[in-house]
N, C-alpha and C. Protein backbone atom coordinates (compact mmCIF):
# COMPACT_ATOMS: atom_id res chain seq x y z
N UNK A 1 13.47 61.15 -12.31
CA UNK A 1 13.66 59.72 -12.41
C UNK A 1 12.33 59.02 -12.09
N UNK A 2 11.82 58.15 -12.80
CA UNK A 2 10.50 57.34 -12.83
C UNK A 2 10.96 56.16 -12.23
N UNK A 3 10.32 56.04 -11.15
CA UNK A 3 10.58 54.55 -10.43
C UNK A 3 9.29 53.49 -10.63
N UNK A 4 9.81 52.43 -11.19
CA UNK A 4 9.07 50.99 -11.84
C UNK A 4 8.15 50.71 -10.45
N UNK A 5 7.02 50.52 -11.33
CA UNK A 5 5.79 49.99 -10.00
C UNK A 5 6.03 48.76 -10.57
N UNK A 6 5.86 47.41 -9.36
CA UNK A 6 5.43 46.13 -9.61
C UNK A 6 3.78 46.03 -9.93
N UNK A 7 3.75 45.32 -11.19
CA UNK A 7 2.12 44.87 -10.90
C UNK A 7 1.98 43.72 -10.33
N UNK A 8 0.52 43.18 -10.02
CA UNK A 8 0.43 42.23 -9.03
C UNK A 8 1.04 40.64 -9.94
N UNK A 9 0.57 40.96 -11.00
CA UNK A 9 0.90 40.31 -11.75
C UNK A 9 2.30 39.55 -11.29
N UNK A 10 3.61 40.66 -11.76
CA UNK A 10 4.88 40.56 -11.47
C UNK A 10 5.43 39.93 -9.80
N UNK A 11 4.49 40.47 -8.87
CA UNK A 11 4.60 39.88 -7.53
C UNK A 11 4.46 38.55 -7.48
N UNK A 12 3.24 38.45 -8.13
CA UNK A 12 2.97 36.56 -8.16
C UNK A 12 3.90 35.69 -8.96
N UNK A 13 4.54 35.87 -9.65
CA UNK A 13 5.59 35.39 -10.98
C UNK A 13 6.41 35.53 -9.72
N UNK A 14 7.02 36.52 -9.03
CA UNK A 14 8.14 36.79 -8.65
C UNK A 14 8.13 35.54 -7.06
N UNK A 15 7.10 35.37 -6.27
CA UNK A 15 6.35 34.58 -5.61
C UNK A 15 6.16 33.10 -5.14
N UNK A 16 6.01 33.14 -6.56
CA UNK A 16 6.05 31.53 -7.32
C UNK A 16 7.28 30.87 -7.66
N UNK A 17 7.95 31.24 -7.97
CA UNK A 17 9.54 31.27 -8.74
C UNK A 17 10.53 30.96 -7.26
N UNK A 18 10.15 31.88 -6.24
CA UNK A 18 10.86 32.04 -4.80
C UNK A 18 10.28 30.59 -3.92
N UNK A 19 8.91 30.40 -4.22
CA UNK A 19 8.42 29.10 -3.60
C UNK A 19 9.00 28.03 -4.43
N UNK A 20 9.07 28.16 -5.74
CA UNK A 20 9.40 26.74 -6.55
C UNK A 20 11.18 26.53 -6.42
N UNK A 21 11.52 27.34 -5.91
CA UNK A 21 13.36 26.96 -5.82
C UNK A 21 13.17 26.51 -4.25
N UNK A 22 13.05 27.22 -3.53
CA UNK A 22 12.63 26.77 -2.17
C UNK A 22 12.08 25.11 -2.03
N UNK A 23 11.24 24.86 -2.84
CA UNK A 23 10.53 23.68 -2.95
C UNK A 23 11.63 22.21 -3.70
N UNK A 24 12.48 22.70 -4.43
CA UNK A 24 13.26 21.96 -5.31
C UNK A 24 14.65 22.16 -4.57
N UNK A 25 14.46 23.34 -3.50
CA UNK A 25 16.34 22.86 -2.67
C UNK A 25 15.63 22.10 -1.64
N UNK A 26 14.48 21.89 -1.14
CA UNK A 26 14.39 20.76 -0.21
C UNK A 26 14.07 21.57 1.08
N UNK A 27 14.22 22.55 1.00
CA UNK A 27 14.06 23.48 2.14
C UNK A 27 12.63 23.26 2.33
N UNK A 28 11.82 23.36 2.25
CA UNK A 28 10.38 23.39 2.35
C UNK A 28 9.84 22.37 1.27
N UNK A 29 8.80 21.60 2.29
CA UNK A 29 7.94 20.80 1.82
C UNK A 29 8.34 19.13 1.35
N UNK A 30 9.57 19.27 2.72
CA UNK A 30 10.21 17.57 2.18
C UNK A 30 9.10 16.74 3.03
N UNK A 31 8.42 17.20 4.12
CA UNK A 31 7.37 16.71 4.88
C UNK A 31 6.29 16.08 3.82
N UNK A 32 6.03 17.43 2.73
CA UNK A 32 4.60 17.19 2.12
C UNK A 32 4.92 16.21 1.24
N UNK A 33 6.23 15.70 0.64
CA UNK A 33 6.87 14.85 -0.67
C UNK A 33 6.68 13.33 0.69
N UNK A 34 6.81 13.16 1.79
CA UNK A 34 6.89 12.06 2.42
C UNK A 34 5.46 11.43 2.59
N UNK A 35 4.79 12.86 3.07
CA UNK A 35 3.50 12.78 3.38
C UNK A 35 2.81 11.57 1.86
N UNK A 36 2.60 12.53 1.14
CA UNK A 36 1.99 12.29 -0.10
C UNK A 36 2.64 10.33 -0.38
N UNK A 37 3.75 10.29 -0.22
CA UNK A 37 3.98 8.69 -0.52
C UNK A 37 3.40 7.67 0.37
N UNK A 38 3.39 8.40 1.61
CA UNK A 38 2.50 7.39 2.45
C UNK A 38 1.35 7.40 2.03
N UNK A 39 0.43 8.39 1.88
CA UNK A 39 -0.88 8.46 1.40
C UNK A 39 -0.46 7.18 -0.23
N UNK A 40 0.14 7.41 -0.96
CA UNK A 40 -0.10 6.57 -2.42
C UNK A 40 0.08 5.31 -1.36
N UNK A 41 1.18 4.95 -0.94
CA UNK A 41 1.36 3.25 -0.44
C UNK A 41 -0.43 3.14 0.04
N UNK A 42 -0.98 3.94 1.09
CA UNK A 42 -1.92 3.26 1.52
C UNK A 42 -2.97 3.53 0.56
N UNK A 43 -3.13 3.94 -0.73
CA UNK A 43 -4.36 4.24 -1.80
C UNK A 43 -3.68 2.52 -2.01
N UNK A 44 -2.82 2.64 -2.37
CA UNK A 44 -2.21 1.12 -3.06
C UNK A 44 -2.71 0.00 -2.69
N UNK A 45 -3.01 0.38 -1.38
CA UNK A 45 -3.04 -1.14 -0.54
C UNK A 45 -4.68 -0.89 -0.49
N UNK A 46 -5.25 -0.08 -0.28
CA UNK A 46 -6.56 0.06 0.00
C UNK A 46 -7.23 -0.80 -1.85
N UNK A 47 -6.66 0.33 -3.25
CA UNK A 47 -7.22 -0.59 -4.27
C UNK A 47 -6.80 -2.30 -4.52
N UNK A 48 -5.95 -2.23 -3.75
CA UNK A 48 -5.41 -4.11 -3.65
C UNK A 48 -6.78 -4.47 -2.70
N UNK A 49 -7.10 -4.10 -1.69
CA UNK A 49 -7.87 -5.11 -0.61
C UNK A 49 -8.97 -4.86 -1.64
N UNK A 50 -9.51 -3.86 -1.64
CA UNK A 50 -11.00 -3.74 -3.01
C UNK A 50 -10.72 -4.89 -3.90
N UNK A 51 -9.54 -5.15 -4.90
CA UNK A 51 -9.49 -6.61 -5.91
C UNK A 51 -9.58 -7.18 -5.07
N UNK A 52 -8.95 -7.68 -3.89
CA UNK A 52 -8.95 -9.27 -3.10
C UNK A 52 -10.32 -9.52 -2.91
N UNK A 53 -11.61 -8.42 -2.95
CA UNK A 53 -12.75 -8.57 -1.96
C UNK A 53 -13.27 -9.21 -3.19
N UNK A 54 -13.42 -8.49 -4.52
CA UNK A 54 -13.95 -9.01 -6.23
C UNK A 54 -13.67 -10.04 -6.80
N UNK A 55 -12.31 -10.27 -6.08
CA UNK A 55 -11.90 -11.98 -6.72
C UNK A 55 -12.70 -12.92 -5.81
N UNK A 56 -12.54 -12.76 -4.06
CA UNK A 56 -13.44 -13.35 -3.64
C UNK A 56 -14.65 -13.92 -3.77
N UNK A 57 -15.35 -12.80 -4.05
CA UNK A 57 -16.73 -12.45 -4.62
C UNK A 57 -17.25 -13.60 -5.95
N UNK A 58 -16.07 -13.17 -6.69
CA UNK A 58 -16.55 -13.66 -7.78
C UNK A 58 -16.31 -15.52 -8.00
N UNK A 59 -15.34 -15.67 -6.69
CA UNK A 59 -15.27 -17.63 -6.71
C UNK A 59 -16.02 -17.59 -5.12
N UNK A 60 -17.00 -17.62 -5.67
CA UNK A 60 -17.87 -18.27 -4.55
C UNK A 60 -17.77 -17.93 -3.29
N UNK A 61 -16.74 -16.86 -3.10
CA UNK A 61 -16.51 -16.08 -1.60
C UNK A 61 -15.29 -16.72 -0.90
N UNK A 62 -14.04 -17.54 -1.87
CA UNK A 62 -12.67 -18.01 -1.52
C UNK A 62 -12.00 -16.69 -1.56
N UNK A 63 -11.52 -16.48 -0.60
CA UNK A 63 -10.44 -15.41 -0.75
C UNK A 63 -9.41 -16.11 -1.39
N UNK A 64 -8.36 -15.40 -2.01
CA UNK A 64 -7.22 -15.85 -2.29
C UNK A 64 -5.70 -15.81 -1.83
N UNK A 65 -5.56 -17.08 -2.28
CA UNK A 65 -3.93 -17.68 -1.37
C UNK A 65 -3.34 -16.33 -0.94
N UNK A 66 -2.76 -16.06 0.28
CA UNK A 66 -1.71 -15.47 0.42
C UNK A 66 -0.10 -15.90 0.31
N UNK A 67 -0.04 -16.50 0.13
CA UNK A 67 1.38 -17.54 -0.06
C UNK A 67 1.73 -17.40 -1.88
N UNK A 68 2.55 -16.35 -2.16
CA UNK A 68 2.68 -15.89 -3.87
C UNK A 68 3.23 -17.17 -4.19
N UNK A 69 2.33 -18.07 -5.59
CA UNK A 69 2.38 -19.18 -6.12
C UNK A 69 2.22 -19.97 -5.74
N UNK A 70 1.39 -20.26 -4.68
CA UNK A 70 0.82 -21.46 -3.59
C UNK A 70 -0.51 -21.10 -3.67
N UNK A 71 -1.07 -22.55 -3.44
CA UNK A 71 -2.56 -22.63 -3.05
C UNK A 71 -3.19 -22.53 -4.25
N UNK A 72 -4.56 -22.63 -4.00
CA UNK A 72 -5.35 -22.71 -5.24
C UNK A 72 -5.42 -21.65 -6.08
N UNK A 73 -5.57 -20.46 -5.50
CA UNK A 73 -5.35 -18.92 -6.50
C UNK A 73 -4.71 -18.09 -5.57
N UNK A 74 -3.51 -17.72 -5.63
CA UNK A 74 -2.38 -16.97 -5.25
C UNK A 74 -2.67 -15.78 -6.18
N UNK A 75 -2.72 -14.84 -4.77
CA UNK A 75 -2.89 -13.09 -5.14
C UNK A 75 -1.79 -12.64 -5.82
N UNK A 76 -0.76 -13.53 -5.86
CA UNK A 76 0.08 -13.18 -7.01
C UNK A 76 1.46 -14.08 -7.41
N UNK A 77 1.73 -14.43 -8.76
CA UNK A 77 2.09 -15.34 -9.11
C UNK A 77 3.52 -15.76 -8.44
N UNK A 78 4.27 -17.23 -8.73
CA UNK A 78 5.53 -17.58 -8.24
C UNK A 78 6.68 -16.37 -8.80
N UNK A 79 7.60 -15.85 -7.92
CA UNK A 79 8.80 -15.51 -8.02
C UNK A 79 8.11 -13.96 -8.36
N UNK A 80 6.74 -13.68 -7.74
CA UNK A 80 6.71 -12.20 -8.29
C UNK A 80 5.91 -11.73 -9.25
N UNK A 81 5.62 -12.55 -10.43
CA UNK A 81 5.11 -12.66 -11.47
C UNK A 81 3.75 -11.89 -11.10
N UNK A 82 3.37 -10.87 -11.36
CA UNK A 82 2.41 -10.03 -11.27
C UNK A 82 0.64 -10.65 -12.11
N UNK A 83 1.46 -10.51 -13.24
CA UNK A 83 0.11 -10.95 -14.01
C UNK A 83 -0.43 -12.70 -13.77
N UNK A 84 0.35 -13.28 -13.14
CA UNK A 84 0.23 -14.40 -13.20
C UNK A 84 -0.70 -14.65 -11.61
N UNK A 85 -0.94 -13.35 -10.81
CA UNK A 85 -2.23 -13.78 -9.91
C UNK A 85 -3.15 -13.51 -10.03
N UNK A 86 -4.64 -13.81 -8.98
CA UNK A 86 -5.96 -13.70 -9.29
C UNK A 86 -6.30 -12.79 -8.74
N UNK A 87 -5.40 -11.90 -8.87
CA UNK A 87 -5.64 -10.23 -8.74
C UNK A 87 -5.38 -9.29 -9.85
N UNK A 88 -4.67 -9.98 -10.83
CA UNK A 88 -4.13 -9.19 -12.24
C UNK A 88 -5.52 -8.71 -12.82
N UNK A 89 -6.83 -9.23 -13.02
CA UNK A 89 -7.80 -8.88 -13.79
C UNK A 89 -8.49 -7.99 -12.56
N UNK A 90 -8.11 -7.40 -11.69
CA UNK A 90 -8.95 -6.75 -11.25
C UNK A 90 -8.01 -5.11 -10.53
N UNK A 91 -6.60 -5.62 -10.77
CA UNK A 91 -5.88 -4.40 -10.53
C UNK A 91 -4.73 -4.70 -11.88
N UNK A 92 -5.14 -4.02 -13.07
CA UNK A 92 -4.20 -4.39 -13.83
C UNK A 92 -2.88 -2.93 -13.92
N UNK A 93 -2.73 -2.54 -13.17
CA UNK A 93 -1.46 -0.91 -13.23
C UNK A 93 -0.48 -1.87 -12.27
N UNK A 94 0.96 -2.08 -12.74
CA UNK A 94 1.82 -2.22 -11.93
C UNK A 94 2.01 -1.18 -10.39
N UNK A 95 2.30 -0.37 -10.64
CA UNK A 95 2.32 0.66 -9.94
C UNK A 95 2.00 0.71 -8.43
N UNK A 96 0.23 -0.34 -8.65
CA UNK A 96 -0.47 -0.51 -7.37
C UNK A 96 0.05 -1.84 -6.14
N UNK A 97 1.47 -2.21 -7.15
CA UNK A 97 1.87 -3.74 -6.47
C UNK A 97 3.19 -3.21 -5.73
N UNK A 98 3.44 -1.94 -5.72
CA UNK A 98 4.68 -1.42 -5.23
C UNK A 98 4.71 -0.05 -4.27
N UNK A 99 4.83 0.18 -3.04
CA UNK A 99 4.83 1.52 -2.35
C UNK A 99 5.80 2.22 -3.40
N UNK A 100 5.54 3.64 -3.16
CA UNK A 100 6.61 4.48 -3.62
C UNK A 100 7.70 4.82 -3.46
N UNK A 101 7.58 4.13 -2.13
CA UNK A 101 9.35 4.34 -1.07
C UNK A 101 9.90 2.59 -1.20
N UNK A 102 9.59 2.07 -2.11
CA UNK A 102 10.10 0.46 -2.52
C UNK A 102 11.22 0.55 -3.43
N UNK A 103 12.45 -0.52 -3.07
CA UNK A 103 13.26 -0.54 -4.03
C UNK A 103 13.10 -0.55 -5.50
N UNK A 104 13.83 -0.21 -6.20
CA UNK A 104 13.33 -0.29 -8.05
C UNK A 104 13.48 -1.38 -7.98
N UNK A 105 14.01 -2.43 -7.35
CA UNK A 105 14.75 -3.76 -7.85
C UNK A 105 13.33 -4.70 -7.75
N UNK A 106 12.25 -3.90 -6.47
CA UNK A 106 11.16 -5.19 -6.22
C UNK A 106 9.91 -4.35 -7.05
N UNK A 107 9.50 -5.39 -7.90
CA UNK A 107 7.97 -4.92 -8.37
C UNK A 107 6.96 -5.07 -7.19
N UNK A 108 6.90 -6.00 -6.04
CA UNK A 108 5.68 -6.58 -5.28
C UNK A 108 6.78 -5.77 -4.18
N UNK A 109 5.41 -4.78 -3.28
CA UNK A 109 6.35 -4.66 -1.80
C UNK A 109 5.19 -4.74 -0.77
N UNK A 110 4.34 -5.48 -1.27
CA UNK A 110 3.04 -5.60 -0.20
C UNK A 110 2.82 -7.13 -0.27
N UNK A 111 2.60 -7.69 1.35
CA UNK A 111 1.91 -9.06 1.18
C UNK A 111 1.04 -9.05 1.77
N UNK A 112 0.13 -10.20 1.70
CA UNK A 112 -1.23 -10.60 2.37
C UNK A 112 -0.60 -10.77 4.43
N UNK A 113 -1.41 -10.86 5.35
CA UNK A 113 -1.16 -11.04 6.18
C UNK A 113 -1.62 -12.97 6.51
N UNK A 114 -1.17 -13.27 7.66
CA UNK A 114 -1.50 -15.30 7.09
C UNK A 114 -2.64 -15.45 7.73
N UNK A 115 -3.58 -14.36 8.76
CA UNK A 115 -5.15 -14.34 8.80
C UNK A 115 -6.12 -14.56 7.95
N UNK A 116 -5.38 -13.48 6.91
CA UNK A 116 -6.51 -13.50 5.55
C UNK A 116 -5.86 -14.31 4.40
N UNK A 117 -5.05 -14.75 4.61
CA UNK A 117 -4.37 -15.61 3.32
C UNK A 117 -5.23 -16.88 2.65
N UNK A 118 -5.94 -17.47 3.34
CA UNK A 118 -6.90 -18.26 2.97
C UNK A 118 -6.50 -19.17 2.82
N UNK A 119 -5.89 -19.51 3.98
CA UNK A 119 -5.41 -21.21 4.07
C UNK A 119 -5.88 -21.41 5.67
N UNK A 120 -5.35 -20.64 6.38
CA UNK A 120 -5.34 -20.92 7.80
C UNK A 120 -7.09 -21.05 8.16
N UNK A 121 -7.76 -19.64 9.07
CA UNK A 121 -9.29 -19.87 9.89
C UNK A 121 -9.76 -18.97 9.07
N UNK A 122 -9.40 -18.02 8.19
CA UNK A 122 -10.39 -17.57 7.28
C UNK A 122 -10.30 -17.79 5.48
N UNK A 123 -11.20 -18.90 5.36
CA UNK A 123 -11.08 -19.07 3.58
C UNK A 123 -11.98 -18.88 2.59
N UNK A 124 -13.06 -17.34 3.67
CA UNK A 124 -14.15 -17.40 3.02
C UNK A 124 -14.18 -15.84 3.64
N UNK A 125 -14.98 -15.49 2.77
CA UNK A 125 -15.28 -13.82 3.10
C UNK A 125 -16.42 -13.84 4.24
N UNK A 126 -17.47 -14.81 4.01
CA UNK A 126 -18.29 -15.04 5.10
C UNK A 126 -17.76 -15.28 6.32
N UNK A 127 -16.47 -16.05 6.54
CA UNK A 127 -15.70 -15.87 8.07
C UNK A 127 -14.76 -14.78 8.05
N UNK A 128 -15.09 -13.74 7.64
CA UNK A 128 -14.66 -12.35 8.37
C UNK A 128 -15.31 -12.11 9.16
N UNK A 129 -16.07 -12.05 10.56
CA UNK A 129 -16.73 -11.49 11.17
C UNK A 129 -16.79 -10.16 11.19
N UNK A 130 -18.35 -9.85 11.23
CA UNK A 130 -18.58 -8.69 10.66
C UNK A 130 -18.39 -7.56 11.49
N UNK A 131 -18.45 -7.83 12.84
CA UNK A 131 -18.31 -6.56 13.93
C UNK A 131 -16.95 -6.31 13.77
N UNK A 132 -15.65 -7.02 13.02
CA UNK A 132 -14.39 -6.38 13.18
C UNK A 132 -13.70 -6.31 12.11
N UNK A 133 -14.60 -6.73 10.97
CA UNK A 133 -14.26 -6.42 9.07
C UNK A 133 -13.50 -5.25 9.39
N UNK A 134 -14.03 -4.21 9.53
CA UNK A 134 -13.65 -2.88 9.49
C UNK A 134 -11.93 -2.59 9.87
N UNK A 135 -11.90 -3.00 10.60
CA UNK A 135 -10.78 -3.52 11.50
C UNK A 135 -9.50 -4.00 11.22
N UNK A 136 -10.19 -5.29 10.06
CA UNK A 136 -8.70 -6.23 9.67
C UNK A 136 -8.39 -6.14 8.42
N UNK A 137 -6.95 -6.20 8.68
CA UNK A 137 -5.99 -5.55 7.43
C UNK A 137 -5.86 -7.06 6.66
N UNK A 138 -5.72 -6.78 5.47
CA UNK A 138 -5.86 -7.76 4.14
C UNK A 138 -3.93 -7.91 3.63
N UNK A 139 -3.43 -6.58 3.39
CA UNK A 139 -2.26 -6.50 3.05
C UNK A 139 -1.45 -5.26 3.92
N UNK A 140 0.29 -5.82 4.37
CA UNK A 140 0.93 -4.71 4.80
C UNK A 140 2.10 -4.45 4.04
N UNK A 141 2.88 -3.24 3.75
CA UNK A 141 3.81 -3.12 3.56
C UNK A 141 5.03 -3.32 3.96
N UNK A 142 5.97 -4.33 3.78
CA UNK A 142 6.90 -5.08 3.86
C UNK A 142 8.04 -4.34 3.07
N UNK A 143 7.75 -3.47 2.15
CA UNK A 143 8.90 -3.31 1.16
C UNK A 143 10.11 -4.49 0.46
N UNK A 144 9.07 -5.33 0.66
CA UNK A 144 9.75 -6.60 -0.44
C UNK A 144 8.78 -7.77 -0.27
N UNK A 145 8.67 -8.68 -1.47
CA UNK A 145 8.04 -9.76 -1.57
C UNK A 145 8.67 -10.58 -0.52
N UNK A 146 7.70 -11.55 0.21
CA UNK A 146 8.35 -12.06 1.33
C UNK A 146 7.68 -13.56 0.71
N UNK A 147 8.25 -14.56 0.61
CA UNK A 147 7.94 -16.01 0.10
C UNK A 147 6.49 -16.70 0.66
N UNK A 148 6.25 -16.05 1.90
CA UNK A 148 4.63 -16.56 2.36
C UNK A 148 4.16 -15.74 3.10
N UNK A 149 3.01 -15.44 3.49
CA UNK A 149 2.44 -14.77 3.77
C UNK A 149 2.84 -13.77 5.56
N UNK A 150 2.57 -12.56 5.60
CA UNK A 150 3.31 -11.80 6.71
C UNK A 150 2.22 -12.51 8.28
N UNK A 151 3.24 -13.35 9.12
CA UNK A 151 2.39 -13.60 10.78
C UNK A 151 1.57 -12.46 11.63
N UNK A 152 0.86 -12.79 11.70
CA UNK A 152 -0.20 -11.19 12.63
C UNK A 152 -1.22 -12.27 13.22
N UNK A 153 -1.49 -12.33 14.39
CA UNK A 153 -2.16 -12.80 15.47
C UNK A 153 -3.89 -12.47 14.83
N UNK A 154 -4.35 -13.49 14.63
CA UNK A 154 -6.20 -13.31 13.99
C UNK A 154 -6.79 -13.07 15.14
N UNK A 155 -6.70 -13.47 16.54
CA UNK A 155 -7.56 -13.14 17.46
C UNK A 155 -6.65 -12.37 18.94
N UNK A 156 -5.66 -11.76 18.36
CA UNK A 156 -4.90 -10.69 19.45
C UNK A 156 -4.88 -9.54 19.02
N UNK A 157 -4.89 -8.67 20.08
CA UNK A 157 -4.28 -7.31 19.22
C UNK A 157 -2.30 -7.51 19.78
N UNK A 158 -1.46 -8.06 18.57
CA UNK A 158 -0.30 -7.87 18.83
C UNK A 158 0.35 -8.53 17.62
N UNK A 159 1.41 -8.20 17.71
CA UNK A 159 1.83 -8.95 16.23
C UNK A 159 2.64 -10.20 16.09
N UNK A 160 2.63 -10.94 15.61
CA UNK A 160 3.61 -12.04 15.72
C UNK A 160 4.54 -11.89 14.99
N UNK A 161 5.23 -11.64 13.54
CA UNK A 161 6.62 -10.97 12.65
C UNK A 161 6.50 -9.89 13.36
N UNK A 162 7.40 -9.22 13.47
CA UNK A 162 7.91 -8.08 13.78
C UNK A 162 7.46 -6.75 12.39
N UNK A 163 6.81 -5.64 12.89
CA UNK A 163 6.54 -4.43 11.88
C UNK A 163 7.32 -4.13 10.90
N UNK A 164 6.99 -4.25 10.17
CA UNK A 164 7.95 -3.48 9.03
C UNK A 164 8.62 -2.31 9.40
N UNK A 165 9.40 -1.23 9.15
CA UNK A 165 10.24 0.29 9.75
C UNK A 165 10.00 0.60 8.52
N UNK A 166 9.15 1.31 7.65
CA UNK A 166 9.09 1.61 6.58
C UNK A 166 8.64 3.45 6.24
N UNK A 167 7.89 4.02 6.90
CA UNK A 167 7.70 5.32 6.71
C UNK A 167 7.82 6.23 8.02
N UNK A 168 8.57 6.49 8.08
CA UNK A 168 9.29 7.28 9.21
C UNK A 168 8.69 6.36 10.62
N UNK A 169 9.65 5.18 10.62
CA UNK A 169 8.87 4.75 12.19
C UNK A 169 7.85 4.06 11.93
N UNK A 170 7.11 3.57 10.71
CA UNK A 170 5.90 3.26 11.15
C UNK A 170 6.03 2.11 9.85
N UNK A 171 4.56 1.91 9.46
CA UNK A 171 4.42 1.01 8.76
C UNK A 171 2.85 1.26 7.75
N UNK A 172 2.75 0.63 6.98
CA UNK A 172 1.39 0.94 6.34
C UNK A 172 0.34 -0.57 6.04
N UNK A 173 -0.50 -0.29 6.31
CA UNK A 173 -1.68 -1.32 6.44
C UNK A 173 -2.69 -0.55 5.46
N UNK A 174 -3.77 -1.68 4.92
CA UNK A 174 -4.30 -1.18 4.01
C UNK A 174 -4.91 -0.13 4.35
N UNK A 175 -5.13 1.39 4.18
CA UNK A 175 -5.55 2.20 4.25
C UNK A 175 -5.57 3.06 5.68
N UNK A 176 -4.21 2.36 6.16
CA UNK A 176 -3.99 3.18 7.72
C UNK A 176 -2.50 2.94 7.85
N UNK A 177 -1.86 4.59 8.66
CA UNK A 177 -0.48 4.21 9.04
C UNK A 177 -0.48 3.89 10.25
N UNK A 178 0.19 2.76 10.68
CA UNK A 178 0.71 2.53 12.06
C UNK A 178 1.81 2.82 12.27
N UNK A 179 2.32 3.71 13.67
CA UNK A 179 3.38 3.87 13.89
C UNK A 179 3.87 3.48 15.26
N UNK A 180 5.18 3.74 15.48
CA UNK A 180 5.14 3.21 16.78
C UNK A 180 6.58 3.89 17.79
């Protein structure tokens, strides 16, 4: 009787197949499927603050309205309307106006915070102070359009609205998770 050798070949097929059912019953790697959406929300929010800085830039260093359909150029239009803010020509992919863990029902699940909204003490990129640019967040994840811009204290560390509960416990700011 001749007994069948595996080639390596057949091991790896056989391998792969055992990881990819494993992977699709949920058993393994529901961490890395959570992981990975937080990472897109904050790519999201990070290429949003990059447009807010270009629109700035390009009117004379006005940031734009945080209040959707208010003010002189609103980062994004009344009732939602995407293309209709002065961020559409510089992030034109829907995609980037919505976390991945956002209802289907909302296209917008990120707002400006009312520091940087550009009505209140900063309406110019030149009053960002520069020792704490680094620092301050432009947009957070809310998981829904909120009618004006999200409250956050410009000269505290503390928040005035209450955090969003959005990715296990925490929340996403442009290009950082906070948790708590």
């Amino acid at each position: 009787m001749q007994r069948y050798r595996h080639s390596i070949k057949d091991i790896t097929v056989i391998v792969l197949c055992l990881a990819w059912i494993l992977l699709c019953s949920g058993s393994v790697g529901s961490n890395g499927v959570r992981f990975a959406k937080r990472t897109a929300c904050m790519a999201n929010m990070k290429r949003l603050t990059h447009a807010w800085i270009l629109c700035a830039q390009d009117n004379g260093g006005y940031i734009p309205s945080g209040n959707p359909g208010s003010g002189t150029r609103p980062w994004i239009g009344r009732q939602g309307i995407i293309e209709d803010g002065s961020l559409w020509p510089y992030c034109r992919d829907y995609s980037l106006y919505q976390c991945p863990n956002g209802r289907l029902s909302e296209l917008v699940t990120y707002v400006v915070v009312n520091s940087m909204d550009g009505t209140i003490t900063i309406r110019k990129l030149s009053n960002v102070p520069e020792a704490t640019s680094s620092r301050r967040m432009v947009f957070i994840d809310t998981g829904y359009l909120m009618p004006s811009s999200f409250a956050v204290y410009y000269n505290q560390h503390a928040w005035s609205d209450s955090p969003p509960n959005r990715h296990e416990q925490g929340t996403c700011t442009n290009g950082t998770a906070v948790y708590f």
